[in-house]
PDB file of N, CA and C in Angstrom:
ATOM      1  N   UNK A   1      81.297  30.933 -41.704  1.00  0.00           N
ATOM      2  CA  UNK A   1      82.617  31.064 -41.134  1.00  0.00           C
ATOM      3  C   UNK A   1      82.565  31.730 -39.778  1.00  0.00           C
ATOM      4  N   UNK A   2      83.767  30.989 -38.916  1.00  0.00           N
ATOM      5  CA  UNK A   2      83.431  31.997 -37.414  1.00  0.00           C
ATOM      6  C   UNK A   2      83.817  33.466 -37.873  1.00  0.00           C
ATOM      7  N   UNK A   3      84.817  33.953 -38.197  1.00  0.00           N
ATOM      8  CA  UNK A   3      85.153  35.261 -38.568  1.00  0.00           C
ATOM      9  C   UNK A   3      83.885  36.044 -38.766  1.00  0.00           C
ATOM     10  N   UNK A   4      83.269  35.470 -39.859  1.00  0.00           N
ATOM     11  CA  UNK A   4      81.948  36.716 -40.126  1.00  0.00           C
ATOM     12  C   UNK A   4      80.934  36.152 -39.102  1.00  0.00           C
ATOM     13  N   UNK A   5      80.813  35.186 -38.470  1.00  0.00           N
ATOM     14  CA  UNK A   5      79.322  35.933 -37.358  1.00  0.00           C
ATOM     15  C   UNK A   5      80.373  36.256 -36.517  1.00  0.00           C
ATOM     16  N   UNK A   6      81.617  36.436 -36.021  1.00  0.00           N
ATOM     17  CA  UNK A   6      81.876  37.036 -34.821  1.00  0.00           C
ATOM     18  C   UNK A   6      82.396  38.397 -35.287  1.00  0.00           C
ATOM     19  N   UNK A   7      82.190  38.840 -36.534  1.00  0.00           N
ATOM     20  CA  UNK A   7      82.444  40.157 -37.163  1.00  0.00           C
ATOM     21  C   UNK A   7      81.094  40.653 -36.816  1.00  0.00           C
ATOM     22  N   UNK A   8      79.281  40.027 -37.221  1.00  0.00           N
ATOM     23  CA  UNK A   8      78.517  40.493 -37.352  1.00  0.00           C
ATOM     24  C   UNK A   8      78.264  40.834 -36.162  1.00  0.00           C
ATOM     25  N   UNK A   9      78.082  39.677 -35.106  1.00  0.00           N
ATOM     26  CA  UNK A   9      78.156  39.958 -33.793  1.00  0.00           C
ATOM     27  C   UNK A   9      78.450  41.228 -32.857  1.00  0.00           C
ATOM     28  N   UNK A  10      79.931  41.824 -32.952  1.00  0.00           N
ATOM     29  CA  UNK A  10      80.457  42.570 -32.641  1.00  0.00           C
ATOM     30  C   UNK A  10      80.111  43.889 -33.346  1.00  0.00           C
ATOM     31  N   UNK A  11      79.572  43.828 -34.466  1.00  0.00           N
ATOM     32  CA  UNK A  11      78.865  45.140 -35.197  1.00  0.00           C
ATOM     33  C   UNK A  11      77.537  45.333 -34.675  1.00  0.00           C
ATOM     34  N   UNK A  12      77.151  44.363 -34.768  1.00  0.00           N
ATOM     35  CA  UNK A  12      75.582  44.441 -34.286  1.00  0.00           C
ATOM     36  C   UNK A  12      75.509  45.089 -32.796  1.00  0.00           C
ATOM     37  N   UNK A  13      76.032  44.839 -31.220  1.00  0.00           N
ATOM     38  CA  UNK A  13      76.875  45.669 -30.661  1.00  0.00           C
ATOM     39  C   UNK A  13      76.945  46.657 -30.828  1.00  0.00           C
ATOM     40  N   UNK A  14      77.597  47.534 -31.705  1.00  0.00           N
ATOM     41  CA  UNK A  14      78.338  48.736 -31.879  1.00  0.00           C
ATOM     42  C   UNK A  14      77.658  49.517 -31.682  1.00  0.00           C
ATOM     43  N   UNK A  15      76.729  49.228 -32.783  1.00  0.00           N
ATOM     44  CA  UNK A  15      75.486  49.708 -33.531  1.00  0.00           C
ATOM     45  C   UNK A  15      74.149  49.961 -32.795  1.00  0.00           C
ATOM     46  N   UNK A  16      74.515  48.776 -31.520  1.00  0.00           N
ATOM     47  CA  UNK A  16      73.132  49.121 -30.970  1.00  0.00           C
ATOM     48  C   UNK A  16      73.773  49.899 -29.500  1.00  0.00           C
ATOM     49  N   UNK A  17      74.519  50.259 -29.385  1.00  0.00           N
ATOM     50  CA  UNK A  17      75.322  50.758 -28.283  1.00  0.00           C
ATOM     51  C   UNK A  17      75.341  52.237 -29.229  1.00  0.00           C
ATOM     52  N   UNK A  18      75.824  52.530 -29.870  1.00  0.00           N
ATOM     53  CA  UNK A  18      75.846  54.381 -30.639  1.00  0.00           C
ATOM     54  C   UNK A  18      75.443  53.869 -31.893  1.00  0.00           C
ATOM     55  N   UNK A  19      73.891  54.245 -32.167  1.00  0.00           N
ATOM     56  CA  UNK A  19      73.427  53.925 -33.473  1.00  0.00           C
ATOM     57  C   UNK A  19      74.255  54.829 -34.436  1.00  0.00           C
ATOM     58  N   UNK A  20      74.701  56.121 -34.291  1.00  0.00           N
ATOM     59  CA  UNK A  20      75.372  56.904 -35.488  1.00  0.00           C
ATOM     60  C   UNK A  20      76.689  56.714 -35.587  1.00  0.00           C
ATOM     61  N   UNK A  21      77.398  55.864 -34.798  1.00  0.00           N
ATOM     62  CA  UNK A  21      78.721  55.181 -34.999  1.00  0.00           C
ATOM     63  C   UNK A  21      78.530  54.030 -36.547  1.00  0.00           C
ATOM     64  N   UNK A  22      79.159  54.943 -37.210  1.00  0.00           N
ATOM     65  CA  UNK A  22      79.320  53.855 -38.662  1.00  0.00           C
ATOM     66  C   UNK A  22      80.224  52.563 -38.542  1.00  0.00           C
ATOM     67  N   UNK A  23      80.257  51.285 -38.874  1.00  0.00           N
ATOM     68  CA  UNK A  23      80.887  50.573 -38.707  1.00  0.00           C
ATOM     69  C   UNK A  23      81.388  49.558 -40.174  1.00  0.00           C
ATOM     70  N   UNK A  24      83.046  49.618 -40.462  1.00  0.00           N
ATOM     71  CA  UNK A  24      83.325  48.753 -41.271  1.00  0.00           C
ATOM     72  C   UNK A  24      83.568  47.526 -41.255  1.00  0.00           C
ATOM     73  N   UNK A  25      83.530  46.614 -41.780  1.00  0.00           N
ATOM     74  CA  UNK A  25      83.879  45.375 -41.920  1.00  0.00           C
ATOM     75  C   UNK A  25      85.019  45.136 -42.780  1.00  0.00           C
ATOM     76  N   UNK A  26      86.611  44.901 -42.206  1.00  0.00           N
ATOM     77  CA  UNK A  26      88.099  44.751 -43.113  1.00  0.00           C
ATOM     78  C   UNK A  26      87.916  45.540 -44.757  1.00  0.00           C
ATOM     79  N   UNK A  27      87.993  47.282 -43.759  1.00  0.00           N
ATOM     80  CA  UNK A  27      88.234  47.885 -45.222  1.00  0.00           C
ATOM     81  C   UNK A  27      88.897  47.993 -45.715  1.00  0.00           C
ATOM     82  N   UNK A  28      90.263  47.144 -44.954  1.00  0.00           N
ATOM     83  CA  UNK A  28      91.672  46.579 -45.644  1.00  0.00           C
ATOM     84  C   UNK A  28      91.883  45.263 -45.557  1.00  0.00           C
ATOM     85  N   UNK A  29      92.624  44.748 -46.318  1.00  0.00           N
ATOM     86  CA  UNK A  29      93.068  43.168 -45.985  1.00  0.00           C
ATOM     87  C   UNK A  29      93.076  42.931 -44.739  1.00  0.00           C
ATOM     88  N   UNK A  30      92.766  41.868 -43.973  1.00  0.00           N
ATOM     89  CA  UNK A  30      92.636  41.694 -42.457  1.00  0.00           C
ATOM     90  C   UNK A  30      93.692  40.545 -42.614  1.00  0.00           C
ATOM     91  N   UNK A  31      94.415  41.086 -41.008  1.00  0.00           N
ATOM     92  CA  UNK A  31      95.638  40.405 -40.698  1.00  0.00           C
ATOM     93  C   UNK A  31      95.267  38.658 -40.284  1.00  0.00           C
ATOM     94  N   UNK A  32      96.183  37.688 -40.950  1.00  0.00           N
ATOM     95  CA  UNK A  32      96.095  36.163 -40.792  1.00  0.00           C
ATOM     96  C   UNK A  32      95.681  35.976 -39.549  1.00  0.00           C
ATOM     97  N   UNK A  33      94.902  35.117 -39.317  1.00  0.00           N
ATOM     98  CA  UNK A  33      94.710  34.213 -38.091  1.00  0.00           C
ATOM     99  C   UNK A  33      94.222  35.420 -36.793  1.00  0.00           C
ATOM    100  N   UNK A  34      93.496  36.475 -37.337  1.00  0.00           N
ATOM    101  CA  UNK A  34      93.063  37.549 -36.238  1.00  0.00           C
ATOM    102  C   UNK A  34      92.125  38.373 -36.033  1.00  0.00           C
ATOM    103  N   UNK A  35      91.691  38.700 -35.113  1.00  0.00           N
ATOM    104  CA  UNK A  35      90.677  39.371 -34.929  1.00  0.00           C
ATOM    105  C   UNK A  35      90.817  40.617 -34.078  1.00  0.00           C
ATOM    106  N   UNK A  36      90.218  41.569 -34.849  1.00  0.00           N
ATOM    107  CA  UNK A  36      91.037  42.731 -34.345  1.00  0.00           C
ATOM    108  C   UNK A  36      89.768  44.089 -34.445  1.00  0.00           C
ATOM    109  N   UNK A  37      89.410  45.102 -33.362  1.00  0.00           N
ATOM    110  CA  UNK A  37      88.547  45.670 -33.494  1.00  0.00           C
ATOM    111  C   UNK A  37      89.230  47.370 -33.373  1.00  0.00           C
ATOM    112  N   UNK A  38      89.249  48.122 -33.985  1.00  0.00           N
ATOM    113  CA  UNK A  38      89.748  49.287 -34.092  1.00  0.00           C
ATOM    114  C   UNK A  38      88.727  50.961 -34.005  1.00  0.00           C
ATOM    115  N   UNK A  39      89.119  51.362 -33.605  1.00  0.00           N
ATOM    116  CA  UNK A  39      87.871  52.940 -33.506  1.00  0.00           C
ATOM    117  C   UNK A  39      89.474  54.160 -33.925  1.00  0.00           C
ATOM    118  N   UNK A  40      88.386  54.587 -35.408  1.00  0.00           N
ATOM    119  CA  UNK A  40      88.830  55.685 -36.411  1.00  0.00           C
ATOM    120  C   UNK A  40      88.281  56.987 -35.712  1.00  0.00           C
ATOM    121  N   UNK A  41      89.088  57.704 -35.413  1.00  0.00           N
ATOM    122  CA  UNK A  41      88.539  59.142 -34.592  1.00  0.00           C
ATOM    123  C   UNK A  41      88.487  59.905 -36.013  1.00  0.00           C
ATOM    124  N   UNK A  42      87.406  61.301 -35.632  1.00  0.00           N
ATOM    125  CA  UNK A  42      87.397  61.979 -37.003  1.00  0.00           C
ATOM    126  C   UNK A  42      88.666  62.906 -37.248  1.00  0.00           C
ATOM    127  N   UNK A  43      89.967  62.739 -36.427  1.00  0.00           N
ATOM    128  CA  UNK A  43      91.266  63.326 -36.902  1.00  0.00           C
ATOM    129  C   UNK A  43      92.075  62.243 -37.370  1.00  0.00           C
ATOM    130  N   UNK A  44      91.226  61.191 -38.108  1.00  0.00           N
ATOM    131  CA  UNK A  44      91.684  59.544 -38.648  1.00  0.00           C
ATOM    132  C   UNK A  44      93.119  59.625 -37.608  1.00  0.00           C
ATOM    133  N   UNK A  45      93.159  59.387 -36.410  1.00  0.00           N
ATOM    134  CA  UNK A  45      93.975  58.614 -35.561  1.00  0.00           C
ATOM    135  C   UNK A  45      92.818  57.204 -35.242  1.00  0.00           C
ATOM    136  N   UNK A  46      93.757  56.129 -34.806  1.00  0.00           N
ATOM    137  CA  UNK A  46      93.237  55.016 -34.506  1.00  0.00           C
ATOM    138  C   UNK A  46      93.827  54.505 -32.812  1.00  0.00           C
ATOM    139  N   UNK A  47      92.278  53.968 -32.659  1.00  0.00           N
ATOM    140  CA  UNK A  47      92.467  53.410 -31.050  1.00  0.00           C
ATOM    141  C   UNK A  47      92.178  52.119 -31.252  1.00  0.00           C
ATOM    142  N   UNK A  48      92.809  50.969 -30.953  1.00  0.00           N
ATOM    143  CA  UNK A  48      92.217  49.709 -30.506  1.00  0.00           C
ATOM    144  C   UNK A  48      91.757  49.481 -29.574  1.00  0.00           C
ATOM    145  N   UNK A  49      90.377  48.849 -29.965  1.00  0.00           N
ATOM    146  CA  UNK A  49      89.666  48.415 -28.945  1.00  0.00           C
ATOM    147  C   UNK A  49      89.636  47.259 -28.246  1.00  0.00           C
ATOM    148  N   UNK A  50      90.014  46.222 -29.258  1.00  0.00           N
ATOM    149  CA  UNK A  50      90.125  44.859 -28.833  1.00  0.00           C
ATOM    150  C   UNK A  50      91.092  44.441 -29.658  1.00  0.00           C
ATOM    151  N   UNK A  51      92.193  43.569 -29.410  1.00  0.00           N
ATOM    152  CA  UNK A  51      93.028  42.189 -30.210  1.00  0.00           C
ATOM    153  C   UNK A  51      93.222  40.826 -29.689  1.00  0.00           C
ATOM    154  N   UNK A  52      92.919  40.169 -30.709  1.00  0.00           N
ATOM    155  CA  UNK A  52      92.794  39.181 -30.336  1.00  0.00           C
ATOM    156  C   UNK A  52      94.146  38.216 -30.817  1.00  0.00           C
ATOM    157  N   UNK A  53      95.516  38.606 -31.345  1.00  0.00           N
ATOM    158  CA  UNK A  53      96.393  38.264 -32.137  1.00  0.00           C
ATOM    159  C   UNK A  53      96.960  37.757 -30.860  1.00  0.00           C
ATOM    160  N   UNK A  54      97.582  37.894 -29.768  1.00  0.00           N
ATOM    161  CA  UNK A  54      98.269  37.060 -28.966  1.00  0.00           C
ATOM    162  C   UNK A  54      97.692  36.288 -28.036  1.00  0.00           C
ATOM    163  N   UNK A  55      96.110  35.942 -28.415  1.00  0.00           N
ATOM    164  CA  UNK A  55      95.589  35.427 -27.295  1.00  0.00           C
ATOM    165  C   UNK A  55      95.122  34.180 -28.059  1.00  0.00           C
ATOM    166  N   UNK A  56      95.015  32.983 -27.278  1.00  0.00           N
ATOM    167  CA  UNK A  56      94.582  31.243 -27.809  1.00  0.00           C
ATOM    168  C   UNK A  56      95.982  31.077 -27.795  1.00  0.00           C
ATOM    169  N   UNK A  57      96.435  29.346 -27.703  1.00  0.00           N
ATOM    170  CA  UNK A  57      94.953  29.204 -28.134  1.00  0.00           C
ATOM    171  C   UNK A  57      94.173  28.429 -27.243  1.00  0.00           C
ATOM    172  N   UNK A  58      93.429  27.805 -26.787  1.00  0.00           N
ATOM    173  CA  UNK A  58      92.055  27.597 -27.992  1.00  0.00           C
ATOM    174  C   UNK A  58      91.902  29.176 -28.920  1.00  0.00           C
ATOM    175  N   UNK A  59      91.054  29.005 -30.144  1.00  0.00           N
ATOM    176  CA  UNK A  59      91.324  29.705 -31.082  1.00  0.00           C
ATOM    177  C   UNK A  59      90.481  30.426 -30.655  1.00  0.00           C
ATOM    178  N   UNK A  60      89.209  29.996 -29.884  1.00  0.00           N
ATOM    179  CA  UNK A  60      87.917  30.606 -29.468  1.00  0.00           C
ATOM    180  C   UNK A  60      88.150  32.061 -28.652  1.00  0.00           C
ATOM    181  N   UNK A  61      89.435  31.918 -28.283  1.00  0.00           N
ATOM    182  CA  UNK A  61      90.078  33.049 -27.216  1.00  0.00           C
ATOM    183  C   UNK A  61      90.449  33.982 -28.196  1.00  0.00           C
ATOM    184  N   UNK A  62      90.655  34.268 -29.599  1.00  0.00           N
ATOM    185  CA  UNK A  62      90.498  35.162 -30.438  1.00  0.00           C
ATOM    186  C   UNK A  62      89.654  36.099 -30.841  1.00  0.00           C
ATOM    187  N   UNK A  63      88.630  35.812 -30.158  1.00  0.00           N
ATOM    188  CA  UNK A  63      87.383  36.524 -30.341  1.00  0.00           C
ATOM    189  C   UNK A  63      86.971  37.180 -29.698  1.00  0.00           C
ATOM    190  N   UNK A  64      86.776  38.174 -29.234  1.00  0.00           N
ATOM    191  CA  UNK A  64      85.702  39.065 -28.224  1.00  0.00           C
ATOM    192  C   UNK A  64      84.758  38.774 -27.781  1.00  0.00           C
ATOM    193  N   UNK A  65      84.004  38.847 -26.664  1.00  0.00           N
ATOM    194  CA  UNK A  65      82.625  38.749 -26.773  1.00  0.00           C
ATOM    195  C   UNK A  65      82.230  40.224 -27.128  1.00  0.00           C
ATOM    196  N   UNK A  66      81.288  40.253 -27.157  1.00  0.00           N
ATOM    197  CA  UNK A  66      80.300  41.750 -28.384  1.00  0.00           C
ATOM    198  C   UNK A  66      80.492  42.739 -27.271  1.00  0.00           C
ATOM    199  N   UNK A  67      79.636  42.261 -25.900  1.00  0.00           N
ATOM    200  CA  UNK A  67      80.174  43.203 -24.624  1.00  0.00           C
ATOM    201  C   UNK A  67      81.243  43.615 -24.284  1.00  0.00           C
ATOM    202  N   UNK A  68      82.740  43.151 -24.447  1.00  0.00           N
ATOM    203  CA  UNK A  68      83.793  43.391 -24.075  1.00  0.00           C
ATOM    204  C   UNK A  68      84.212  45.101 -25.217  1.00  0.00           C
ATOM    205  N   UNK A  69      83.616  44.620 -26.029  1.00  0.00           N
ATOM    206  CA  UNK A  69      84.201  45.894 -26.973  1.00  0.00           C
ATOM    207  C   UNK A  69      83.670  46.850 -27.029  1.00  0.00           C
ATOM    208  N   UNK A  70      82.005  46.722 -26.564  1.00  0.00           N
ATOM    209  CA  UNK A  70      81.657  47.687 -26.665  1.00  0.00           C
ATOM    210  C   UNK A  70      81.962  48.338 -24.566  1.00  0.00           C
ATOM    211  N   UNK A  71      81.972  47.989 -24.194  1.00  0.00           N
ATOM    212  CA  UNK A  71      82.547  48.662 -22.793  1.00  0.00           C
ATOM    213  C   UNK A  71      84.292  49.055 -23.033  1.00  0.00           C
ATOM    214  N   UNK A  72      84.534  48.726 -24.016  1.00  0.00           N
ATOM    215  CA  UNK A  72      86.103  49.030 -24.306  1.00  0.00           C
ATOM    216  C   UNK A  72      86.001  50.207 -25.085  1.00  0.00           C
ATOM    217  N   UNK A  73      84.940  50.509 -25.798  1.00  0.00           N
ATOM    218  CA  UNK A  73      84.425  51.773 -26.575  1.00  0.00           C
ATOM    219  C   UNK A  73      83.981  53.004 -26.000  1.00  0.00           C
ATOM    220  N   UNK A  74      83.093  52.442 -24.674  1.00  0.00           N
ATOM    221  CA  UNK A  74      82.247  53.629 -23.748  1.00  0.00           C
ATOM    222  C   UNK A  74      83.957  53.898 -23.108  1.00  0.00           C
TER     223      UNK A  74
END
């Protein structure tokens, strides 16, 4: 499915950008038709990093590239 390599993608990224940055994969139901990348601070407030919900279509425009998020992170 595109969802999970452009999930793995974007983790793989993360991960190699701040190896001690833990990363989940939809530890809640993930919203229809979207792709969406979020950073949990340790006072659990949330920052988005990337959305992809108003963008496409093409659908391909839903997606991040791996670089975009992680320079949206630094």
């Amino acid at each position: 499915r595109v969802f999970g390599r452009n999930a793995a993608a974007v983790s793989a990224a993360l991960r190699g950008a701040m190896a001690q940055l833990p990363v989940d994969i939809n530890p809640r139901p993930p919203r229809r038709n979207s792709f969406e990348v979020s950073l949990v601070k340790e006072d659990g407030s949330t920052v988005e990093l990337w959305s992809g919900i108003s963008k496409g279509p093409p659908r391909k425009l839903k997606f991040p590239q791996p670089e975009t998020v992680v320079e949206a992170l630094k």
